[in-house]
Protein backbone atom coordinates (compact mmCIF):
# COMPACT_ATOMS: atom_id res chain seq x y z
CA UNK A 1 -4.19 23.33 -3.02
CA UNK A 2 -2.17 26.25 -4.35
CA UNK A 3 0.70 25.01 -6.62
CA UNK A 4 3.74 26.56 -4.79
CA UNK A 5 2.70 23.96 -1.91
CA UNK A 6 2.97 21.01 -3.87
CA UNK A 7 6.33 22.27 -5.13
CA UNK A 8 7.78 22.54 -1.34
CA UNK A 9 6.23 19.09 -0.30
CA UNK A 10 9.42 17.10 -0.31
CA UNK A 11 10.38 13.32 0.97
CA UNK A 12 13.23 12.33 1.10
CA UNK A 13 15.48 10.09 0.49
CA UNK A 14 12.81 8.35 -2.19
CA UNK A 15 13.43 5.69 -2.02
CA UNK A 16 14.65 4.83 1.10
CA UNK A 17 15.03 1.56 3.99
CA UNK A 18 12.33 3.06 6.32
CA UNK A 19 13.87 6.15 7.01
CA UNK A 20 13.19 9.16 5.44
CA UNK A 21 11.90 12.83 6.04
CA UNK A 22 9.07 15.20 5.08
CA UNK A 23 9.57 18.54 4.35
CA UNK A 24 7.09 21.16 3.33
CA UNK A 25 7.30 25.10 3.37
CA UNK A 26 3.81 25.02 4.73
CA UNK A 27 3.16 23.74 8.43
CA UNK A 28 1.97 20.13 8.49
CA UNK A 29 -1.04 19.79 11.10
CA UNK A 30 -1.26 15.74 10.25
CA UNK A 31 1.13 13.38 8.65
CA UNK A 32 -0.75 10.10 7.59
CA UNK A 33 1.59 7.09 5.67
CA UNK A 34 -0.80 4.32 4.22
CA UNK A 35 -0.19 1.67 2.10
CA UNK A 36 -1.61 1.07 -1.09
CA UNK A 37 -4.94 -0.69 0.72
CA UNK A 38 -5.10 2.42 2.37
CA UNK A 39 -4.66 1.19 5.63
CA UNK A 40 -3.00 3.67 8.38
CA UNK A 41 0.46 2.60 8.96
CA UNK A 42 1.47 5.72 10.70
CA UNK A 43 -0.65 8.55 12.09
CA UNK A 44 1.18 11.55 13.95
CA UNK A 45 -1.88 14.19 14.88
CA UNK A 46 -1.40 18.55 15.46
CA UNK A 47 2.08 18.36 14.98
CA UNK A 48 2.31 22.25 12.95
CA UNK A 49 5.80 21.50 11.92
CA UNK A 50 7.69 22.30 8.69
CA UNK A 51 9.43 19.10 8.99
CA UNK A 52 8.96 15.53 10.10
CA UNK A 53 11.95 12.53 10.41
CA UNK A 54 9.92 8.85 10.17
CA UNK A 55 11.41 5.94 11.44
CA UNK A 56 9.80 2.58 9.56
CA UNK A 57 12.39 0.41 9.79
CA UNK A 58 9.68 -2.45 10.04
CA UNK A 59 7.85 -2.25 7.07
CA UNK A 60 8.01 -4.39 3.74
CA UNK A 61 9.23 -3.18 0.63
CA UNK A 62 6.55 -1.15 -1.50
CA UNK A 63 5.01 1.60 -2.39
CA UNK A 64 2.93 3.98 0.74
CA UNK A 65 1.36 6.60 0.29
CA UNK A 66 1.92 9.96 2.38
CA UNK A 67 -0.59 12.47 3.62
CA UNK A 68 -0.07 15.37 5.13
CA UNK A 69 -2.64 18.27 5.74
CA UNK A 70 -1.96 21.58 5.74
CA UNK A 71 -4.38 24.55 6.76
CA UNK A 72 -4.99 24.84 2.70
CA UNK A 73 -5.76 21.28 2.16
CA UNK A 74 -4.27 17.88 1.96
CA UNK A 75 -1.49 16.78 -0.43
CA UNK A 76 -0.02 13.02 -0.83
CA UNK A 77 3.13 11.84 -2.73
CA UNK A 78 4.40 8.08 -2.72
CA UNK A 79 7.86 6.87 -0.94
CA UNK A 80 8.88 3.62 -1.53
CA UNK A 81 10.82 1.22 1.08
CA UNK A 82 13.37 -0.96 -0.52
């Protein structure tokens, strides 16, 4: 994955209470969230946007991990619910 696109990939507020956003200058195609186990705890499928609000108001505090795919690739950051 070029390094300009891991630069762009933004969440945000990190950390947050469930809800956050995900930003990147790239179009996202998928948007995966796991938790640390891996398993999927959200899964939003050809979506091509720039820009994605999540609502997870009913998940524990911790650490997930977020996936999105691109057309380059796939890149993952962490958020963390408090």
């Amino acid at each position: 994955v070029p390094k300009n696109n891991l630069e762009n990939f933004q969440v945000y507020p990190n950390p947050n209470n469930g809800q956050f956003t995900i930003t990147n200058s790239q179009e996202m195609t998928d948007v995966i969230i796991t938790d640390l186990q891996g398993k999927i705890i959200y899964n939003s499928n050809n979506i091509n946007l720039n820009k994605v609000n999540v609502e997870l108001n009913n998940l524990e505090r911790g650490m997930y991990m977020i996936n999105i795919q691109t057309n380059d690739g796939m890149i993952t950051k962490t958020v963390t619910i408090q």
